[in-house]
N, C-alpha and C. Protein backbone atom coordinates (compact mmCIF):
# COMPACT_ATOMS: atom_id res chain seq x y z
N UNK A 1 0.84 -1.19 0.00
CA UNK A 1 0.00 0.00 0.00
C UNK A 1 0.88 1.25 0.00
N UNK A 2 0.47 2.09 -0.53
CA UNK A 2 1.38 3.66 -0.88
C UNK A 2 0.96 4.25 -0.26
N UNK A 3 1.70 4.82 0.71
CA UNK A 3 1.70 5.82 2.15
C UNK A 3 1.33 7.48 1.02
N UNK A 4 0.18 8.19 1.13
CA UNK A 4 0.24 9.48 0.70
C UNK A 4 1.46 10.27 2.07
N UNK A 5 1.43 11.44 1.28
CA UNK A 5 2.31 12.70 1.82
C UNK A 5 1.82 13.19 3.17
N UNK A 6 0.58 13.32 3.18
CA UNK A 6 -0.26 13.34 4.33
C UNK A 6 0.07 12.21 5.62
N UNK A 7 0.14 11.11 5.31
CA UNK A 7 0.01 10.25 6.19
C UNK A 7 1.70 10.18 6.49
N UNK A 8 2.91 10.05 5.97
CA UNK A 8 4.09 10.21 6.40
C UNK A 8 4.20 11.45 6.85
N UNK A 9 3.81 12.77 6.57
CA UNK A 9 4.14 13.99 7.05
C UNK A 9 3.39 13.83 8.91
N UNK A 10 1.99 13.58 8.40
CA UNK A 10 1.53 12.80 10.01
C UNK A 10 2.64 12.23 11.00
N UNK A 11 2.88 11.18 10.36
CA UNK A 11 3.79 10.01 11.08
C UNK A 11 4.99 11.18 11.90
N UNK A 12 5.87 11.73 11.23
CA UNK A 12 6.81 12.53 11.25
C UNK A 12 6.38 13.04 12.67
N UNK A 13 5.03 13.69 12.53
CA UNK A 13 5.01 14.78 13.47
C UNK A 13 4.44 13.93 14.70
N UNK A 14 4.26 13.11 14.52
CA UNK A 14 3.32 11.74 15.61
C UNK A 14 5.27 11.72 16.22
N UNK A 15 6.28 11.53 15.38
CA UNK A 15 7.73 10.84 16.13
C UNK A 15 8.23 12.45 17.08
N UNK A 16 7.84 13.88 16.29
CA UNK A 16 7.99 15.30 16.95
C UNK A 16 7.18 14.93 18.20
N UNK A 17 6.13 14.57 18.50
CA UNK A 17 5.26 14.75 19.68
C UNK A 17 5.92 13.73 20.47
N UNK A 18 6.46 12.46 20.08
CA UNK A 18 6.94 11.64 20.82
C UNK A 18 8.41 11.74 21.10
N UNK A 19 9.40 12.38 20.66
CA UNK A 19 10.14 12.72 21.15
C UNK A 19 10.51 13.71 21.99
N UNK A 20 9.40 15.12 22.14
CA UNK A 20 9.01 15.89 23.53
C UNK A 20 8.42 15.47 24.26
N UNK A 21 7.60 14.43 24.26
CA UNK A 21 7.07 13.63 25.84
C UNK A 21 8.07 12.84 26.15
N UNK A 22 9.22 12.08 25.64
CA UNK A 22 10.19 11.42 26.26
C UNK A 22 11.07 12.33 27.06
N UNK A 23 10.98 13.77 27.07
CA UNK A 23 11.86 14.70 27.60
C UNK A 23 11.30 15.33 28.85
N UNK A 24 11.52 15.44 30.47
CA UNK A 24 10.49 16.15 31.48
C UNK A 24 11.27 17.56 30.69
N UNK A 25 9.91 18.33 30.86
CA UNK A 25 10.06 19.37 30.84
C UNK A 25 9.24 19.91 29.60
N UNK A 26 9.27 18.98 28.84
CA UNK A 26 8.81 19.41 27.21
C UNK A 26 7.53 18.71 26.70
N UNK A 27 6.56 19.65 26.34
CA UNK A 27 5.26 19.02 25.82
C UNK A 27 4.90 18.54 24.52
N UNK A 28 4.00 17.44 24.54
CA UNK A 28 4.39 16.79 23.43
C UNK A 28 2.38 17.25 22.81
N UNK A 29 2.21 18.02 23.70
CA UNK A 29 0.66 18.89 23.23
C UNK A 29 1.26 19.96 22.48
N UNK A 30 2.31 20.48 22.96
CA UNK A 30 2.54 21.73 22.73
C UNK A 30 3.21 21.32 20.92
N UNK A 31 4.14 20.32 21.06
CA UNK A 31 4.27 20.15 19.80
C UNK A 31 3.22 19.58 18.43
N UNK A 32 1.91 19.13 18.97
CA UNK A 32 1.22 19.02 18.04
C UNK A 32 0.45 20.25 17.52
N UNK A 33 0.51 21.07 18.92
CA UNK A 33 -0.41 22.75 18.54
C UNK A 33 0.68 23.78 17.60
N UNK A 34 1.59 23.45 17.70
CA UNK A 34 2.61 24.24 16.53
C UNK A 34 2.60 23.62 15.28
N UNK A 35 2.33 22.49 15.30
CA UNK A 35 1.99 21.42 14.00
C UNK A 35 0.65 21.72 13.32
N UNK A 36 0.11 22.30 13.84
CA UNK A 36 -1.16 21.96 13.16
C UNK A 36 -2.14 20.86 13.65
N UNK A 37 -1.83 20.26 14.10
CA UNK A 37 -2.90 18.81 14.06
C UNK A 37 -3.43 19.24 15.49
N UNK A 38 -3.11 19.80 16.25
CA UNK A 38 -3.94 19.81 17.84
C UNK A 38 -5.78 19.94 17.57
N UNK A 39 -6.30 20.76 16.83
CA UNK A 39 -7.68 20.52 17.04
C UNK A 39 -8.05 19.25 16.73
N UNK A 40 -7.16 18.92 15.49
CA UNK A 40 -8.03 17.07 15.24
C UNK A 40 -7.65 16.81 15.96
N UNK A 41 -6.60 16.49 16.89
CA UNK A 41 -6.12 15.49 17.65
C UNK A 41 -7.61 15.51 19.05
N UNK A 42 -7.99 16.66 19.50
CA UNK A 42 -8.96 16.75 20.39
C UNK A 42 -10.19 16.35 20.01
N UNK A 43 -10.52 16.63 18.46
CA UNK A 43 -11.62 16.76 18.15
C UNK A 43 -12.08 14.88 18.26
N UNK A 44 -10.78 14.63 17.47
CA UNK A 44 -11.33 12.87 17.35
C UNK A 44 -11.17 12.00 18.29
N UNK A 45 -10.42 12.34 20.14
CA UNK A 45 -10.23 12.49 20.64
C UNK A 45 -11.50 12.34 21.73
N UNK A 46 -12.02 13.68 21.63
CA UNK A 46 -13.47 13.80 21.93
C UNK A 46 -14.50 12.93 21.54
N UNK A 47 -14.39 12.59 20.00
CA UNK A 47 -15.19 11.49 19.53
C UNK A 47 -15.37 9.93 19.71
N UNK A 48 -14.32 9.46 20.32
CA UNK A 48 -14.41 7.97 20.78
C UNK A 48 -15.30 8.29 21.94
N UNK A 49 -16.55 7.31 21.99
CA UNK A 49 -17.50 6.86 23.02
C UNK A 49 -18.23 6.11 22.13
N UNK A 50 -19.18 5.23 23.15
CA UNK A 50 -19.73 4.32 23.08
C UNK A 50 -20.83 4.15 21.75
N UNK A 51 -20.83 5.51 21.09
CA UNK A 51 -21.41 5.24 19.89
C UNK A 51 -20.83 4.39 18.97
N UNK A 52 -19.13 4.42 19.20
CA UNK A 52 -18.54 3.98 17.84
C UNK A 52 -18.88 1.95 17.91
N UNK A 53 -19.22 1.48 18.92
CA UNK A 53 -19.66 0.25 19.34
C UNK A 53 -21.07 0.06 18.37
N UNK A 54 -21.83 0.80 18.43
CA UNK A 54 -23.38 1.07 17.71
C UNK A 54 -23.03 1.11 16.28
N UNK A 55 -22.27 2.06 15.59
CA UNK A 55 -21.46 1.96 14.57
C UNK A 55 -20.87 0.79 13.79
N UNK A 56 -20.43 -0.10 14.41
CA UNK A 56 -19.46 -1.21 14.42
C UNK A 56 -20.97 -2.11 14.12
N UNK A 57 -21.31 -1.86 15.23
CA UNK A 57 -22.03 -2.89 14.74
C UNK A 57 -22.98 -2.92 13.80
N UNK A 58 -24.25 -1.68 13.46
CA UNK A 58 -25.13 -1.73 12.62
C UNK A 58 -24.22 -1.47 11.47
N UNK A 59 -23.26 -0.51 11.09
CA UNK A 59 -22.77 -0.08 9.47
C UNK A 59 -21.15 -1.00 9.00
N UNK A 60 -20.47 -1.65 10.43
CA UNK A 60 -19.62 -2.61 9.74
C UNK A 60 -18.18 -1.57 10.25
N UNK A 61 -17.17 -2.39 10.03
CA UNK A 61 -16.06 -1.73 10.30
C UNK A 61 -15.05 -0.67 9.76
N UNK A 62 -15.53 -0.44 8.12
CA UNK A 62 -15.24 0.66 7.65
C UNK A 62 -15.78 2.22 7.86
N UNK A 63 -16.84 1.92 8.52
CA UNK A 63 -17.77 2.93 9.17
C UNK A 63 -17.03 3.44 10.26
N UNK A 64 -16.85 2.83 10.78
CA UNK A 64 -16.53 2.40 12.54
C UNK A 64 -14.85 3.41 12.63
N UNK A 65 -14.42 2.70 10.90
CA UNK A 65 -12.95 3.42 11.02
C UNK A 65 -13.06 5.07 10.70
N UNK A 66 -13.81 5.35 9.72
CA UNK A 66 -13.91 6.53 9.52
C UNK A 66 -14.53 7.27 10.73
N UNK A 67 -15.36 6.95 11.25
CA UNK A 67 -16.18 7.57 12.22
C UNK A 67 -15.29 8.04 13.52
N UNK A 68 -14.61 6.83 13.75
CA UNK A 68 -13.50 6.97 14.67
C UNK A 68 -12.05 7.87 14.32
N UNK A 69 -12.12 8.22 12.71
CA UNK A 69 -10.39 8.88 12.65
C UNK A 69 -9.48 7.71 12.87
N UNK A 70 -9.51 6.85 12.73
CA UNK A 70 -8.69 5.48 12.30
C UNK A 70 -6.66 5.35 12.12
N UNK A 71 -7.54 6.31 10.46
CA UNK A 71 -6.37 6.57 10.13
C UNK A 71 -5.58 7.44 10.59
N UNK A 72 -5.99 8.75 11.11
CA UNK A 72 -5.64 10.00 11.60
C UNK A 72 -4.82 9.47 13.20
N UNK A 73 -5.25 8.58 13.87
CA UNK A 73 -4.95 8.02 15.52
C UNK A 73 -4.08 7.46 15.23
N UNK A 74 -4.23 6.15 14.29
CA UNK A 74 -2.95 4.76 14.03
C UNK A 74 -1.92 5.53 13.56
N UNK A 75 -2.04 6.43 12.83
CA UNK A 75 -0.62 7.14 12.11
C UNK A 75 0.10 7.54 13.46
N UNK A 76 -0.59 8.38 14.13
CA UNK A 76 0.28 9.19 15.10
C UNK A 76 0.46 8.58 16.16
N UNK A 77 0.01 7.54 16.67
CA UNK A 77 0.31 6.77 17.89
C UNK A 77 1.14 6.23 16.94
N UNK A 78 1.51 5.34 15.91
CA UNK A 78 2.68 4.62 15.78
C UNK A 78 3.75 5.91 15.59
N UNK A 79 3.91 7.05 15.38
CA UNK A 79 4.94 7.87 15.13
C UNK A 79 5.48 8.22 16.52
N UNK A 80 4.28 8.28 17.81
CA UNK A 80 4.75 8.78 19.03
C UNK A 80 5.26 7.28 19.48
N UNK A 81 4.74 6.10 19.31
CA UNK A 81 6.00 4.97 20.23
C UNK A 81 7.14 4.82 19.43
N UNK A 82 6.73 4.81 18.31
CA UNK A 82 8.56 4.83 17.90
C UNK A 82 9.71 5.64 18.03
N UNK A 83 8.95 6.95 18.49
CA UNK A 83 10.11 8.10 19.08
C UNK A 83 9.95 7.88 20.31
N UNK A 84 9.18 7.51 21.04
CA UNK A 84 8.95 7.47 22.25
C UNK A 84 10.10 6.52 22.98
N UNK A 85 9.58 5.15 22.26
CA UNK A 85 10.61 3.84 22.96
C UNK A 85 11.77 4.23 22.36
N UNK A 86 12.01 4.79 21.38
CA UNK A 86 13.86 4.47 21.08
C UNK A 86 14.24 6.54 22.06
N UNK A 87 13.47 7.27 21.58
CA UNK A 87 13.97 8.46 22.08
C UNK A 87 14.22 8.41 23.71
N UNK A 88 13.78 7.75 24.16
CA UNK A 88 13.95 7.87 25.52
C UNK A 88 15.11 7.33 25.78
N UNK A 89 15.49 6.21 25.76
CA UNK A 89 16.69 5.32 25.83
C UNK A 89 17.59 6.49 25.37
N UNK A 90 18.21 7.12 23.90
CA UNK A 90 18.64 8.46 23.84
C UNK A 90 18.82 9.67 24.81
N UNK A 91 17.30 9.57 25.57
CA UNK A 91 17.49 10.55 26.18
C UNK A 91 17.95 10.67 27.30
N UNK A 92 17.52 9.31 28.12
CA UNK A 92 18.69 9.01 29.30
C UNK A 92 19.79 9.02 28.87
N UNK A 93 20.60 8.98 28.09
CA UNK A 93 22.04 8.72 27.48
C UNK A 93 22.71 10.29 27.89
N UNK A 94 21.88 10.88 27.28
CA UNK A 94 22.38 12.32 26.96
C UNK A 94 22.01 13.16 28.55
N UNK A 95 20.70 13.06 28.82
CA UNK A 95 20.54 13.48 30.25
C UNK A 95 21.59 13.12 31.46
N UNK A 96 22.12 12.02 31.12
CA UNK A 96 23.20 11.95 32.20
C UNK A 96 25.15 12.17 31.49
N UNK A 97 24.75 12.11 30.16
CA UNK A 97 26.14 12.84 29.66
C UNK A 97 26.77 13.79 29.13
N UNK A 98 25.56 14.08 28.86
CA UNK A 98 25.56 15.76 28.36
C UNK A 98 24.72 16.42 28.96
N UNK A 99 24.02 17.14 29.98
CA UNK A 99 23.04 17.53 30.17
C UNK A 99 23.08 18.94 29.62
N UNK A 100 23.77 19.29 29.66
CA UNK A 100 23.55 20.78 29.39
C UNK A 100 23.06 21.02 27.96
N UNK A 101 24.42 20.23 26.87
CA UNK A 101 23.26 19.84 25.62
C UNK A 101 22.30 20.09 25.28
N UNK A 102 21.35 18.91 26.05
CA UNK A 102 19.93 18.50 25.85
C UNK A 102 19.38 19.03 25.85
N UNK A 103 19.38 20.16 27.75
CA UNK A 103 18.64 21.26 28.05
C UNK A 103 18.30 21.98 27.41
N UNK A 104 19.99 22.70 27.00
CA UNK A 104 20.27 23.96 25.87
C UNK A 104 19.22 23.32 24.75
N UNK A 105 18.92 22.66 24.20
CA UNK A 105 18.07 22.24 22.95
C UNK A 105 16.86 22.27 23.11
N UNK A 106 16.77 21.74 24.17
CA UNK A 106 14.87 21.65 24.33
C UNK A 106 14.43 22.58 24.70
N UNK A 107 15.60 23.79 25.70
CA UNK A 107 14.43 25.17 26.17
C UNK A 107 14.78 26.24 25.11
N UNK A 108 15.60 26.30 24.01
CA UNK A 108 14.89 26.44 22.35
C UNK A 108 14.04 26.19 21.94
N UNK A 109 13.45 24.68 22.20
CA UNK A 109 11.94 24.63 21.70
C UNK A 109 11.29 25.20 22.27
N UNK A 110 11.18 25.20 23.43
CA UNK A 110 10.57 25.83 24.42
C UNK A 110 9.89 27.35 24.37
N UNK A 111 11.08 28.01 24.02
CA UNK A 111 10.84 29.58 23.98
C UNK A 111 10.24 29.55 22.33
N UNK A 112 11.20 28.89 21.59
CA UNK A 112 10.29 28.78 20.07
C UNK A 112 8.76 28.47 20.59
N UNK A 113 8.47 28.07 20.99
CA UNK A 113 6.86 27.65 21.19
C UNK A 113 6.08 28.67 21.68
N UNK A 114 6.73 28.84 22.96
CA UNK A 114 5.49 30.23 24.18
C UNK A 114 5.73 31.22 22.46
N UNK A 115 7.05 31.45 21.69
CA UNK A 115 6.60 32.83 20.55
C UNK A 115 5.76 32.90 20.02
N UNK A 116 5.78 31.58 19.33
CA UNK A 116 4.80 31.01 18.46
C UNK A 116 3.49 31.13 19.50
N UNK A 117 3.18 30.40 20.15
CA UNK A 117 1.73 30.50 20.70
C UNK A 117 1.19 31.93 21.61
N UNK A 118 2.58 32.68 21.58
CA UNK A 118 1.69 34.08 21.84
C UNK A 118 1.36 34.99 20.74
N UNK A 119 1.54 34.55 19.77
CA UNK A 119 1.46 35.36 18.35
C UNK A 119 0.55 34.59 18.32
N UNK A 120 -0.05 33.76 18.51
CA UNK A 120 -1.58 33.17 18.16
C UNK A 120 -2.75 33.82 18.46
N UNK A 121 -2.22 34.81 19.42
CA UNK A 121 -3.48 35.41 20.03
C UNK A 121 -3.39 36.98 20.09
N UNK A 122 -4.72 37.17 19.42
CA UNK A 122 -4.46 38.36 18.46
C UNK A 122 -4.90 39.56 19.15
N UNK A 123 -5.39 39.77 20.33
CA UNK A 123 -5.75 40.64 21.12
C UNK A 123 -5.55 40.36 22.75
N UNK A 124 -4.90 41.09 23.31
CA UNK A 124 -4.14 40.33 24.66
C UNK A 124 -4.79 41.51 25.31
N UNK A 125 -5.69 41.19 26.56
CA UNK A 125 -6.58 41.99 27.32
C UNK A 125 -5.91 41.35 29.19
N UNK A 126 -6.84 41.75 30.10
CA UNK A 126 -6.36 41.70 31.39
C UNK A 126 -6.69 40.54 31.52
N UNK A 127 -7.80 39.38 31.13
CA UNK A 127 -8.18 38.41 31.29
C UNK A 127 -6.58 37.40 30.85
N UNK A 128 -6.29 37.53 29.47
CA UNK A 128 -5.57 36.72 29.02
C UNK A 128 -4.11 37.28 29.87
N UNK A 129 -3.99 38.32 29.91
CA UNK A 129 -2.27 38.72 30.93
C UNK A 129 -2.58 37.92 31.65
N UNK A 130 -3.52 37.69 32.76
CA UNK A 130 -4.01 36.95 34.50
C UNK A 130 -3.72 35.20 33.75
N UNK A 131 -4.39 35.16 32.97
CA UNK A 131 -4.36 33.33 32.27
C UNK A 131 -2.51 33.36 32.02
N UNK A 132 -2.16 34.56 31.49
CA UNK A 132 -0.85 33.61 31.25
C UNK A 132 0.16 33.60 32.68
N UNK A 133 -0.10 34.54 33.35
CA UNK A 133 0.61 35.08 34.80
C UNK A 133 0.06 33.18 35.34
N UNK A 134 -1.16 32.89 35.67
CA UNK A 134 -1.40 31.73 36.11
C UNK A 134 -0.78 30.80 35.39
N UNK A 135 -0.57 30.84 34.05
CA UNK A 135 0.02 29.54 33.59
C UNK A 135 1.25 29.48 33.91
N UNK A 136 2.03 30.95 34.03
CA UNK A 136 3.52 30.83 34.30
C UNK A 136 3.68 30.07 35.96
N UNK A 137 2.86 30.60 36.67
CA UNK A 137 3.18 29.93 37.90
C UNK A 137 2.87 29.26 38.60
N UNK A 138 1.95 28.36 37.89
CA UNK A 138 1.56 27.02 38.19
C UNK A 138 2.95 25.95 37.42
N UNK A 139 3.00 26.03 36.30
CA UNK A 139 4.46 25.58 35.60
C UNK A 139 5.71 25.50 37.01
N UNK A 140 5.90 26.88 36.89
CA UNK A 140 7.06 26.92 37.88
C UNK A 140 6.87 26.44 39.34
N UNK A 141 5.66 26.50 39.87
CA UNK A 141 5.12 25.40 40.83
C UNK A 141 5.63 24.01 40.74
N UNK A 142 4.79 23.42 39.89
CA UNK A 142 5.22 21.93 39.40
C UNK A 142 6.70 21.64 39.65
N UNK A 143 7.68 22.65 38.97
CA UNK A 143 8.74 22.44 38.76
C UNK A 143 9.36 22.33 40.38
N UNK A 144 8.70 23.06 41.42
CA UNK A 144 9.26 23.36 42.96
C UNK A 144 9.20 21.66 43.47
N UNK A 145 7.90 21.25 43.15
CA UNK A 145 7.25 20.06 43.90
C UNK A 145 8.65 18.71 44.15
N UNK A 146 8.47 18.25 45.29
CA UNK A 146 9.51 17.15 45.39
C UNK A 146 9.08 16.00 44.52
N UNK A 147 9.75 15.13 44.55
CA UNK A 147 10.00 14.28 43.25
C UNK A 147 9.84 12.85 44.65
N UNK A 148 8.66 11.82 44.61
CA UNK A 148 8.51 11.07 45.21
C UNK A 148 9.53 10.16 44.93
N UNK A 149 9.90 8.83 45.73
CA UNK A 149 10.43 7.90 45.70
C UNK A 149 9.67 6.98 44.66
N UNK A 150 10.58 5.98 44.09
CA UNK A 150 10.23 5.20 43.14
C UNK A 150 9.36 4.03 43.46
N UNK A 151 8.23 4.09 42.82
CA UNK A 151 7.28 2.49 43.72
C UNK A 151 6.87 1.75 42.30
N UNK A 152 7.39 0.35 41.92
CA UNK A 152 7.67 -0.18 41.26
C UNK A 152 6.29 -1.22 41.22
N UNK A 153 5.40 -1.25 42.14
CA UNK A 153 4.12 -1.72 41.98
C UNK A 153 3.44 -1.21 41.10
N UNK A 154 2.45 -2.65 39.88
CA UNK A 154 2.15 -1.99 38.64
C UNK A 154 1.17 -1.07 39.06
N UNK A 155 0.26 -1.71 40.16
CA UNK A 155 -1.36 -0.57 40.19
C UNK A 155 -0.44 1.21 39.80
N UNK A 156 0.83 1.40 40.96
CA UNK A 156 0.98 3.28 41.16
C UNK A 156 1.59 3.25 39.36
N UNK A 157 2.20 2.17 38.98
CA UNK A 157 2.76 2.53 37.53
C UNK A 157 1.52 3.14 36.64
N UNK A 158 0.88 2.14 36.21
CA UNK A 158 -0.60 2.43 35.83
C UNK A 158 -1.08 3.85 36.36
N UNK A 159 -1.32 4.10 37.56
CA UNK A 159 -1.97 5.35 37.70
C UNK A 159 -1.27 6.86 37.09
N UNK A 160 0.04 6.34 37.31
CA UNK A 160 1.15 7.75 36.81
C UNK A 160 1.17 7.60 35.17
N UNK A 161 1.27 6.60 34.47
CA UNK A 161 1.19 6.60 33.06
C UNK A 161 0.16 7.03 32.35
N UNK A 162 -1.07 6.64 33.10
CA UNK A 162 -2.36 7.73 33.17
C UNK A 162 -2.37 9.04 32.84
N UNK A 163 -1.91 9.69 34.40
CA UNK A 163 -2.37 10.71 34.51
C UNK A 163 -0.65 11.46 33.49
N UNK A 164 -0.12 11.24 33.26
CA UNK A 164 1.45 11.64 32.43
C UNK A 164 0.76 11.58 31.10
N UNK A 165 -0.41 10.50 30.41
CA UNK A 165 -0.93 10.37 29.01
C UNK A 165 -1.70 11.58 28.99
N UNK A 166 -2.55 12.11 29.95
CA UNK A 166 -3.36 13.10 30.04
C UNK A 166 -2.95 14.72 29.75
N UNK A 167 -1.70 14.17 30.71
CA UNK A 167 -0.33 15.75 30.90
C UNK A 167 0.02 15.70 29.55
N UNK A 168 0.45 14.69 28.59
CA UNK A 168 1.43 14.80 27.67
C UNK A 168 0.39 15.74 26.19
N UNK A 169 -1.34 15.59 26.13
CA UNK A 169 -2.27 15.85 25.51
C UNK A 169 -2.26 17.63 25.81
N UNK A 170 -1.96 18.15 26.74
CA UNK A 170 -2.29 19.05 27.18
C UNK A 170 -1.18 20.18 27.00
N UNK A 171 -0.71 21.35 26.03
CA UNK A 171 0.14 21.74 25.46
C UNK A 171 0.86 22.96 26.23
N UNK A 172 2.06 22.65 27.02
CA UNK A 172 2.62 23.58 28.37
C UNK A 172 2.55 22.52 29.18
N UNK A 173 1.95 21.21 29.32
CA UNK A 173 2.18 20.21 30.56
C UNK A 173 3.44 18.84 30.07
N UNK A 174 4.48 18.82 30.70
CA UNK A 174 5.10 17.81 30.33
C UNK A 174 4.45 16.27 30.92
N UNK A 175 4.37 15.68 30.23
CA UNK A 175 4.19 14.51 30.86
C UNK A 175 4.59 13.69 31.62
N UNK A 176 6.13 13.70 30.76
CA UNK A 176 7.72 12.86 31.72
C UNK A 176 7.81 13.54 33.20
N UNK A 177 8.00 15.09 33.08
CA UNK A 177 7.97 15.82 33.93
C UNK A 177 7.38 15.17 35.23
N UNK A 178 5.59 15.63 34.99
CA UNK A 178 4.54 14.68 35.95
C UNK A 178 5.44 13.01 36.28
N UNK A 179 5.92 12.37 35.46
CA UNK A 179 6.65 10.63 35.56
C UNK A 179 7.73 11.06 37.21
N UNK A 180 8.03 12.42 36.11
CA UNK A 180 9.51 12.42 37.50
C UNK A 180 9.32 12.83 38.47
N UNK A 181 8.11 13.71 39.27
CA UNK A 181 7.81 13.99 39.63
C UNK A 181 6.90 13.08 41.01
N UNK A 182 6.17 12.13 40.03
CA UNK A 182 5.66 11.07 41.12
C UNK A 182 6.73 9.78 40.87
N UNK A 183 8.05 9.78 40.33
CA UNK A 183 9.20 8.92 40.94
C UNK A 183 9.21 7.71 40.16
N UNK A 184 8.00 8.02 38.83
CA UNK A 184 7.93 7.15 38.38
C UNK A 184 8.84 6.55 36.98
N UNK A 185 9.90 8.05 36.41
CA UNK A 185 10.85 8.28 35.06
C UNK A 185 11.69 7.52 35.09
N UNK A 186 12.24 7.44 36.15
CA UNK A 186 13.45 6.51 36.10
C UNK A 186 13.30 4.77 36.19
N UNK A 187 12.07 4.57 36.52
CA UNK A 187 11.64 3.13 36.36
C UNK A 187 11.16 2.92 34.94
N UNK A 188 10.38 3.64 34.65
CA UNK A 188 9.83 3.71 32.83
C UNK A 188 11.32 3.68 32.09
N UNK A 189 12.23 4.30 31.98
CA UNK A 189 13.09 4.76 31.09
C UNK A 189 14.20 3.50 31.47
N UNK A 190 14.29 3.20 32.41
CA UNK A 190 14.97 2.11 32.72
C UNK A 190 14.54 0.70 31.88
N UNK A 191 13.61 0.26 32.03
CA UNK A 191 12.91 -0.56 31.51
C UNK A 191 12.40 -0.31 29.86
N UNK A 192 12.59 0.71 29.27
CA UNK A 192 12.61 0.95 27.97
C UNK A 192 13.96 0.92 27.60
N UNK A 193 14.95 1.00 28.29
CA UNK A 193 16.38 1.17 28.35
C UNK A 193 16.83 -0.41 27.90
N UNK A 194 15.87 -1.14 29.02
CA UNK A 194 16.42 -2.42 29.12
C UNK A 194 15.80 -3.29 28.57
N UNK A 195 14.39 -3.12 27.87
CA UNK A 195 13.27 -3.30 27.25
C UNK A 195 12.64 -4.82 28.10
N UNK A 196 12.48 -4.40 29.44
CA UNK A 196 11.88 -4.62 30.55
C UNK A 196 10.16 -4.03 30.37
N UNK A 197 9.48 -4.59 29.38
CA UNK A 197 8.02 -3.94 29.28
C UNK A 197 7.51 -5.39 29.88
């Protein structure tokens, strides 16, 4: 089957989103909202529920795929684990041998991004100054918070991979970040390291 331009340019940006959630600090929302794709990503997103079951079943599974964004999901989830599982392993590499590197690189994206997403907004009033004053220091909050001990029981794994999938959707929230945070990064990355899944 012949991959259109669309669907590799997808993929591409599915491995961009997955290589800023393998990084604490860096959002892998934030990189789909500079991409372009963040409203579909919510919109179809929004659309999985229990209709698509009703779907499936009365109109058949080509229904079911379109209805669901199929193609639009499978592209970019396979682009985010394949940057995901190999970028991380990378990124522990470099996080403990270069750090400064890494840093230096990613809070380039970083500031590339807040430019980009404050030029998005085309009239800046007292409401939106107060929204971004709150976003700045809730961020830098997060960043204060202690970093729990590591608990290697699957139930707390499960709950942090959760709530880190949720963080990573959400563009300004790192996901890894949230991982390192509840103590959980260095067990994930270890085990992708060691391919301990």
């Amino acid at each position: 089957m012949r991959l259109s331009k669309q669907t590799i340019t997808l993929f591409f940006k599915g491995i961009a989103m997955g290589a800023a959630d393998a990084v604490p600090g860096v959002s892998g929302g934030t990189i789909a909202f500079i991409s372009g794709i963040y409203p579909e990503l919510i919109k179809t997103i929004s659309g999985i529920n229990l209709g698509l079951l009703k779907t499936l079943k009365d109109h058949g599974f080509k229904a079911f795929w379109q209805e669901a964004n199929g193609g639009f999901l499978l592209t970019l989830i396979a682009g985010i684990l394949v940057s995901f599982v190999s970028l991380m392993r990378l990124a522990k590499f470099l996080i403990e041998q270069h750090p400064i590197w890494i840093w230096s690189f990613f809070f380039g994206l970083i500031v590339a991004s807040v430019l980009y997403m404050g030029r998005q907004v085309r009239h800046w009033n007292l409401w939106r100054y107060l929204s971004l004053i709150s976003g700045t220091l809730l961020a830098f909050y997060l960043t204060q918070l202690p970093s729990y001990g590591g608990v290697d029981q699957a139930w707390f794994l499960f709950f942090a991979g959760a709530l880190a999938i949720c963080a990573m959707i959400l563009p300004g929230i790192s996901g890894s970040f949230i991982l390192v945070i509840l103590g959980a990064y260095k067990t994930l990355s270890d085990a992708l390291h060691n391919f301990d899944i």
